[in-house]
C-alpha atoms as a PDB file:
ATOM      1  CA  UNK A   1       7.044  10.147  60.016  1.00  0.00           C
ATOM      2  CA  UNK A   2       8.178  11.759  63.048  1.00  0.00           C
ATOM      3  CA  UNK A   3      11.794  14.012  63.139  1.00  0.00           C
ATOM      4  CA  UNK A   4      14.569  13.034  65.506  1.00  0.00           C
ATOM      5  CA  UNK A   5      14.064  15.847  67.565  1.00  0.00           C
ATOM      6  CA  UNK A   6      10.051  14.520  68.146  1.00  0.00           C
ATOM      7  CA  UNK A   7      11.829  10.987  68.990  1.00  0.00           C
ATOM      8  CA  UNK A   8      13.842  12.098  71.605  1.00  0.00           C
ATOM      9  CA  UNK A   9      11.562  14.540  73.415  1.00  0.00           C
ATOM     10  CA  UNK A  10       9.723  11.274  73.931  1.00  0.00           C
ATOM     11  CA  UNK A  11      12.260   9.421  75.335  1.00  0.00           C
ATOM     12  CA  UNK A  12      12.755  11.603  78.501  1.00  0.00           C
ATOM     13  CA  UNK A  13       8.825  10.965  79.664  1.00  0.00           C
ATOM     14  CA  UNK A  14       8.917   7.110  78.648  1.00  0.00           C
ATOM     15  CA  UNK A  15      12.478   6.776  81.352  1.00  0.00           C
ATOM     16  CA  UNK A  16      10.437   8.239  83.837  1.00  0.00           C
ATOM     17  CA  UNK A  17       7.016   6.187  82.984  1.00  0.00           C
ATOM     18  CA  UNK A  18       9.025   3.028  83.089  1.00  0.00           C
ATOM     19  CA  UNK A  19      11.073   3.862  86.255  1.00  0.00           C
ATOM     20  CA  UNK A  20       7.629   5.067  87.892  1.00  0.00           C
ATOM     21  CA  UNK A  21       5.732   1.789  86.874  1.00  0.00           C
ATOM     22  CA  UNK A  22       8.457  -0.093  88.406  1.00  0.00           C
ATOM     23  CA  UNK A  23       8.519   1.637  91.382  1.00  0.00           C
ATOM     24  CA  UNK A  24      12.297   2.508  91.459  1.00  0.00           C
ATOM     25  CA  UNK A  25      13.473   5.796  92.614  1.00  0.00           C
ATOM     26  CA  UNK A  26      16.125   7.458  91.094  1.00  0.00           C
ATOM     27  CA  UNK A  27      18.494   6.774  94.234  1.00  0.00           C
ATOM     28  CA  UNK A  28      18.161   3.297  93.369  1.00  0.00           C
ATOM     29  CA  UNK A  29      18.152   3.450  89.529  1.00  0.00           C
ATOM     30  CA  UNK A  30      21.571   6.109  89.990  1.00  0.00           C
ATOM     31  CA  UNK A  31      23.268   3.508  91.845  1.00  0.00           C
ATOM     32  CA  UNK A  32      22.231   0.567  89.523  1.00  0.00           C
ATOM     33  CA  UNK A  33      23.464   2.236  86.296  1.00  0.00           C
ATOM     34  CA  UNK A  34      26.196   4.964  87.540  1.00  0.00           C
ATOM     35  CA  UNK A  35      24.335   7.614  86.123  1.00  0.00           C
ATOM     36  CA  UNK A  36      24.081  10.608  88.347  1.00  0.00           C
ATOM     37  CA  UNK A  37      20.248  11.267  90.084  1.00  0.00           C
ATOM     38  CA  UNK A  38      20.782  14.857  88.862  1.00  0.00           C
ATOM     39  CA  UNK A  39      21.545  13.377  85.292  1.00  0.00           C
ATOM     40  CA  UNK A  40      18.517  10.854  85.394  1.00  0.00           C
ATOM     41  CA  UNK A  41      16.073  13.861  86.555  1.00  0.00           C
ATOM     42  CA  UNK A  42      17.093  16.234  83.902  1.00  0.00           C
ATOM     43  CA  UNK A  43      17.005  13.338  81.112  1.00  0.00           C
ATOM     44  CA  UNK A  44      13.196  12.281  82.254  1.00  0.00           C
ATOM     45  CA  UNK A  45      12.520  16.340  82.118  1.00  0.00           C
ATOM     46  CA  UNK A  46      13.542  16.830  78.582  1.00  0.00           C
ATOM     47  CA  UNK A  47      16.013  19.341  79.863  1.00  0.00           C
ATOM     48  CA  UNK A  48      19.077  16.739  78.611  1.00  0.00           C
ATOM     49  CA  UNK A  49      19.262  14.949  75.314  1.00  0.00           C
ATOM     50  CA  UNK A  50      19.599  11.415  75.545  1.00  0.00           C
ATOM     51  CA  UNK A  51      22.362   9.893  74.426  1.00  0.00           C
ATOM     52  CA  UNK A  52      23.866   6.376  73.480  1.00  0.00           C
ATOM     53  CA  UNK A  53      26.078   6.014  76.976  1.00  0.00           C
ATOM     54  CA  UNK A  54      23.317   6.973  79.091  1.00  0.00           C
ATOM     55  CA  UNK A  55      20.552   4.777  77.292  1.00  0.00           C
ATOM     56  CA  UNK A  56      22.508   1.549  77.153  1.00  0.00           C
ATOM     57  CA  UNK A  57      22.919   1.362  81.412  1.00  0.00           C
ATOM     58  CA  UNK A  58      19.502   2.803  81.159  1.00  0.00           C
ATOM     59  CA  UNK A  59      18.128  -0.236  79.155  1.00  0.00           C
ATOM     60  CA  UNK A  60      20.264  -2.618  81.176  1.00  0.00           C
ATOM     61  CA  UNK A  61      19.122  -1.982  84.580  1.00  0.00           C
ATOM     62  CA  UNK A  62      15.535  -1.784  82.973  1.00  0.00           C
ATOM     63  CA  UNK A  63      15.942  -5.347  81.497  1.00  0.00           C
ATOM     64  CA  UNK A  64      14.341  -3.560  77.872  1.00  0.00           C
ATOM     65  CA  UNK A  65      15.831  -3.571  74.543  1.00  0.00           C
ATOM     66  CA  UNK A  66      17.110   0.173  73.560  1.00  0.00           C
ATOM     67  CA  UNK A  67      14.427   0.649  70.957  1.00  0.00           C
ATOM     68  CA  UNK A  68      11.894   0.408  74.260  1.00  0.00           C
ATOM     69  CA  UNK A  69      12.904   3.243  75.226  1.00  0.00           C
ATOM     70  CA  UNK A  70      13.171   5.559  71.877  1.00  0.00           C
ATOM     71  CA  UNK A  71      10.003   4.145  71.095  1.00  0.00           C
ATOM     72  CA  UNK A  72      11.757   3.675  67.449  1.00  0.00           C
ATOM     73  CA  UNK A  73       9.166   1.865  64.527  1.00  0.00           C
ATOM     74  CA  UNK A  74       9.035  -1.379  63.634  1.00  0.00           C
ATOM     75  CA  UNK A  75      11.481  -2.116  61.381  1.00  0.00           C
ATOM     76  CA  UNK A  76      11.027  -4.059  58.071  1.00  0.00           C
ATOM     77  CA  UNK A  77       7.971  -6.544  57.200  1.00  0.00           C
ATOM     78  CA  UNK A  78       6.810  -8.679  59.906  1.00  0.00           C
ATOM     79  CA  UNK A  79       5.040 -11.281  58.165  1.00  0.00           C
ATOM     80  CA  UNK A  80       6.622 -14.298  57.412  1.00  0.00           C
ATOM     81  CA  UNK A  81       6.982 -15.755  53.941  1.00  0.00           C
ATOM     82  CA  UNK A  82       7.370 -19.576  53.859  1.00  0.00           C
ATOM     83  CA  UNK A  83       9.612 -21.313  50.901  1.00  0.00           C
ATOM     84  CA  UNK A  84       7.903 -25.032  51.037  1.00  0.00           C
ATOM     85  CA  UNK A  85      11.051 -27.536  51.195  1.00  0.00           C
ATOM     86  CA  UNK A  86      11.026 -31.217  50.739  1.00  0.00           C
ATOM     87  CA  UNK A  87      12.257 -33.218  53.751  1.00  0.00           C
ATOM     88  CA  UNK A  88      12.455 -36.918  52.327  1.00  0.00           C
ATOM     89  CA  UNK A  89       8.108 -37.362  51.576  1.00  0.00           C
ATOM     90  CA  UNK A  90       7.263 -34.640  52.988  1.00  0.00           C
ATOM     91  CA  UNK A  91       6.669 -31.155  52.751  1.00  0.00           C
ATOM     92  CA  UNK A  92       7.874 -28.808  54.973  1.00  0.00           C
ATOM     93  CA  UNK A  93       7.283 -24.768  55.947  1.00  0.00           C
ATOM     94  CA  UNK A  94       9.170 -22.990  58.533  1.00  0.00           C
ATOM     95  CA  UNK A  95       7.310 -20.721  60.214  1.00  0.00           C
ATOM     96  CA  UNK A  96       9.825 -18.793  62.580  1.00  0.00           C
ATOM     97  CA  UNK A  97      13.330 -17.074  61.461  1.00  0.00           C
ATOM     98  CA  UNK A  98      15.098 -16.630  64.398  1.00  0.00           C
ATOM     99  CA  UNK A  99      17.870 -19.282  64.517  1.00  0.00           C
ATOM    100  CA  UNK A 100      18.243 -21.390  67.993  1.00  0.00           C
ATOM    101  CA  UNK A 101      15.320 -21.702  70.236  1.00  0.00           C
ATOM    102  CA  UNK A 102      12.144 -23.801  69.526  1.00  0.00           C
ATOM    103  CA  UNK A 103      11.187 -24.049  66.162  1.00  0.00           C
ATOM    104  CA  UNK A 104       7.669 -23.706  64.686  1.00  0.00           C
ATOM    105  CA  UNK A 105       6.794 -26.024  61.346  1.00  0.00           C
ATOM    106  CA  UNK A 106       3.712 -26.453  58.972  1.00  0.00           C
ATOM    107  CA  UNK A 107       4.164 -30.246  58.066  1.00  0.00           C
ATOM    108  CA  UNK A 108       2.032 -31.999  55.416  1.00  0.00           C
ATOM    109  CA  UNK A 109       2.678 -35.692  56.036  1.00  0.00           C
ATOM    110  CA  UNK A 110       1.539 -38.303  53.414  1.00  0.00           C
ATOM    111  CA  UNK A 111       0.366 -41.349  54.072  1.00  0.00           C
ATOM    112  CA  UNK A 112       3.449 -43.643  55.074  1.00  0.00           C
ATOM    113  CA  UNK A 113       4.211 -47.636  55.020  1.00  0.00           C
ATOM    114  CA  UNK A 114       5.636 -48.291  58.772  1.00  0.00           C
ATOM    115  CA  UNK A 115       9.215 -49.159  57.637  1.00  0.00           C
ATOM    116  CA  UNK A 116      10.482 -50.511  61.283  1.00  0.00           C
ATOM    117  CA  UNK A 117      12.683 -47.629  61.312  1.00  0.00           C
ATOM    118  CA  UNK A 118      12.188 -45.293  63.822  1.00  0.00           C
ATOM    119  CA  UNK A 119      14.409 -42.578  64.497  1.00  0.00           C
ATOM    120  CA  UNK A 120      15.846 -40.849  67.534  1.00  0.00           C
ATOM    121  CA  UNK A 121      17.529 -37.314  67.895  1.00  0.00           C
ATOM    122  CA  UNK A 122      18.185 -34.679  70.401  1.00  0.00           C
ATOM    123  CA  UNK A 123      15.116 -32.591  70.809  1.00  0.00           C
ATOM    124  CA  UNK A 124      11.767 -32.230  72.083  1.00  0.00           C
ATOM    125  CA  UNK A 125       8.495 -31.921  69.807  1.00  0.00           C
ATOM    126  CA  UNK A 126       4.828 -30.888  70.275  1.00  0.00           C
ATOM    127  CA  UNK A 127       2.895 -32.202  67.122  1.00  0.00           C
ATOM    128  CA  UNK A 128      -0.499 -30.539  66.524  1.00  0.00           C
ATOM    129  CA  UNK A 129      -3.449 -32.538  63.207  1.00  0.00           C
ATOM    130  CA  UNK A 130      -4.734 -29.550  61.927  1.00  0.00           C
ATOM    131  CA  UNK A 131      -6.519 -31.876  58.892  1.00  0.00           C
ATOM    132  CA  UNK A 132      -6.365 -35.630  58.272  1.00  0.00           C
ATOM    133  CA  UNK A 133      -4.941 -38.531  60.837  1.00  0.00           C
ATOM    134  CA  UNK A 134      -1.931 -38.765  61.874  1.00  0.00           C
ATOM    135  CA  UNK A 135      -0.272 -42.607  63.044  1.00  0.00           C
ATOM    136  CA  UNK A 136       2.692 -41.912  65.298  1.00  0.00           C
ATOM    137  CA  UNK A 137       4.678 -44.843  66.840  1.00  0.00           C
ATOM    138  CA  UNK A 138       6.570 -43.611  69.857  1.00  0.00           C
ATOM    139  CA  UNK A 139       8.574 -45.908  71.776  1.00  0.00           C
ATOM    140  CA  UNK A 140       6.875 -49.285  70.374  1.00  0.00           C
ATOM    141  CA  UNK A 141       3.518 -47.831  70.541  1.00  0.00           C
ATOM    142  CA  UNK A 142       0.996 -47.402  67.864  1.00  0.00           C
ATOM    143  CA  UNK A 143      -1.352 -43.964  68.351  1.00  0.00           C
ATOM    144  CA  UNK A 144      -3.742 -42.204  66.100  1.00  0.00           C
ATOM    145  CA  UNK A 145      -3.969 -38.640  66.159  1.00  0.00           C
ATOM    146  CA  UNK A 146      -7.113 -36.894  64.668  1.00  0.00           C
ATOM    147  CA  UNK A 147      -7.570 -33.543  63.516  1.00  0.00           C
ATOM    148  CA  UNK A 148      -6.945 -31.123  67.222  1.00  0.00           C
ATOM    149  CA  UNK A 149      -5.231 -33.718  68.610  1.00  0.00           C
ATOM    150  CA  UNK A 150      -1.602 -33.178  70.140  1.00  0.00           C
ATOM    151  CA  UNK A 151       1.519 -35.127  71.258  1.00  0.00           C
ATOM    152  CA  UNK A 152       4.031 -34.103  72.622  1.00  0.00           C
ATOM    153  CA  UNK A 153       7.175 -36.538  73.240  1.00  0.00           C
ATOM    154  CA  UNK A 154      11.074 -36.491  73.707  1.00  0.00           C
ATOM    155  CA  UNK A 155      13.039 -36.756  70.423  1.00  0.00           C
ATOM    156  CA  UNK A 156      15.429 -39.109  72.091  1.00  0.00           C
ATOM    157  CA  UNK A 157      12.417 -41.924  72.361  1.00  0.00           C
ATOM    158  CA  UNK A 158      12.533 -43.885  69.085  1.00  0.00           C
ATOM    159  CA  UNK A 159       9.959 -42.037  67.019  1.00  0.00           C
ATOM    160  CA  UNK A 160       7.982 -42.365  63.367  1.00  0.00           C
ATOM    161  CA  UNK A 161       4.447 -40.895  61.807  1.00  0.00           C
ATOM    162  CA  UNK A 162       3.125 -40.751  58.818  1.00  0.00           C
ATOM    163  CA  UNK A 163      -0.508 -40.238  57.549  1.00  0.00           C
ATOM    164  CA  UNK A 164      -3.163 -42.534  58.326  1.00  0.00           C
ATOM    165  CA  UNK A 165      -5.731 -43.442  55.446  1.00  0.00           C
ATOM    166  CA  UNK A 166      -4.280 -40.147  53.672  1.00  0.00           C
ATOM    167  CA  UNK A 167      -1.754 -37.316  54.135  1.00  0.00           C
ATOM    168  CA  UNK A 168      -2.044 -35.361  57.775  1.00  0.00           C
ATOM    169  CA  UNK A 169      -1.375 -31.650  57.720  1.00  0.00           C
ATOM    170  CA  UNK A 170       0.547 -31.240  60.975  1.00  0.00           C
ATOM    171  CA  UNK A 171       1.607 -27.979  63.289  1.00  0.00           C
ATOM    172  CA  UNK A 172       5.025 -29.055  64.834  1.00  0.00           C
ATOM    173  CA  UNK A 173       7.162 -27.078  67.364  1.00  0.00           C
ATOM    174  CA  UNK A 174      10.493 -28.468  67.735  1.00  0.00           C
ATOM    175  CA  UNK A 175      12.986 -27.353  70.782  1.00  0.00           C
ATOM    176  CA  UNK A 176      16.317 -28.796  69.578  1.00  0.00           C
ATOM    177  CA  UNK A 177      18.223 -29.100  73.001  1.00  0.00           C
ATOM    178  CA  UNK A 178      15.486 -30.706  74.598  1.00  0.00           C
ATOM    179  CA  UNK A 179      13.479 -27.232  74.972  1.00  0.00           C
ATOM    180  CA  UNK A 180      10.019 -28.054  76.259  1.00  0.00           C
ATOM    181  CA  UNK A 181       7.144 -26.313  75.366  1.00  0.00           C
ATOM    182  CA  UNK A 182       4.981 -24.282  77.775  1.00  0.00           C
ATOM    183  CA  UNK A 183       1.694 -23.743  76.975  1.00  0.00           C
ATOM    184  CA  UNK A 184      -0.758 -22.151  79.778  1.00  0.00           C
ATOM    185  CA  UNK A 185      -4.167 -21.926  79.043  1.00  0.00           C
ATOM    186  CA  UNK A 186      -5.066 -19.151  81.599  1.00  0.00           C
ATOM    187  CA  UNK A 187      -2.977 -17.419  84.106  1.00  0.00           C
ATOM    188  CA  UNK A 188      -1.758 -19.545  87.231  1.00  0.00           C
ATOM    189  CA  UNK A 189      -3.342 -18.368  90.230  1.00  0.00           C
ATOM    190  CA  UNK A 190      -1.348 -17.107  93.618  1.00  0.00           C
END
């Protein structure tokens, strides 16, 4: 593990990397965080130590989080560890942590009786089949989803699905304020 002193004699270098790959000059970056160019030159040089009130402006005007730019580890265990819950028939795993924001869900769906119920909620959702079929009535229509098949609908449109001819294991993102998903498959060109 490396000491604190090893940290910060890293930090000066990765300001001026960042500043340099974003072609600002330190005219520009003094006047955008109130940080003296003689200040900003001798904190890329190693010849100041960094500290707290100069790396928080420093982040800012960078748009980076702080730990950018002390290069500090990874903290705790990345992967995630899904607890299985029981949403009325079916079984549910969350797959993200972070609260707000779209939502990411494992779903296994069983095979369902079309009760003339559909539902409607704030929201936008992109369902994924990863195995089985999967009948979804959206707005008074019937569709069958096979395995690497994907809808994607508005929450607010009266909704249902269940699994056709057996349960349908499902991949479901869910933006809960109407958040649309944006998936690209290769860069957009200028």
């Amino acid at each position: 593990m490396e000491s604190t002193e090893d940290v910060l004699a890293e930090v000066g270098p990765r300001l001026r990397r960042l500043r340099q790959e974003r072609d600002i000059t330190l005219t520009a970056l003094a006047e955008a965080t109130g940080i003296s160019v003689s200040t900003l030159s001798r904190l890329e040089s190693g010849k100041r130590r960094p500290s707290l009130e100069l790396l928080l402006p420093l982040a800012q005007a960078h748009g980076v989080p702080l730990d950018e730019l002390v290069g500090a580890p990874e903290v705790g265990d990345p992967r995630i560890r899904p607890r299985p819950r029981k949403m009325g028939d079916m079984t549910v795993l969350p797959l993200t942590r972070r609260p707000g924001g779209v939502q990411a869900f494992k779903m296994i769906v069983p095979e369902r009786r079309w009760t003339d119920d559909p539902q409607t909620h704030e929201g936008y959702d992109w369902l994924y089949v990863l195995n089985g079929r999967l009948r979804l009535y959206l707005a008074g229509r019937e569709l069958i989803l096979e395995a690497g098949e994907a809808a994607e609908f508005d929450t607010r449109l009266p909704h249902w699905f269940g699994g056709a001819g057996g349960p349908a294991e499902v991949l479901s993102l869910f933006g809960p304020q109407g958040e649309r998903m944006h998936l690209r498959a290769r860069p957009r060109q200028k």
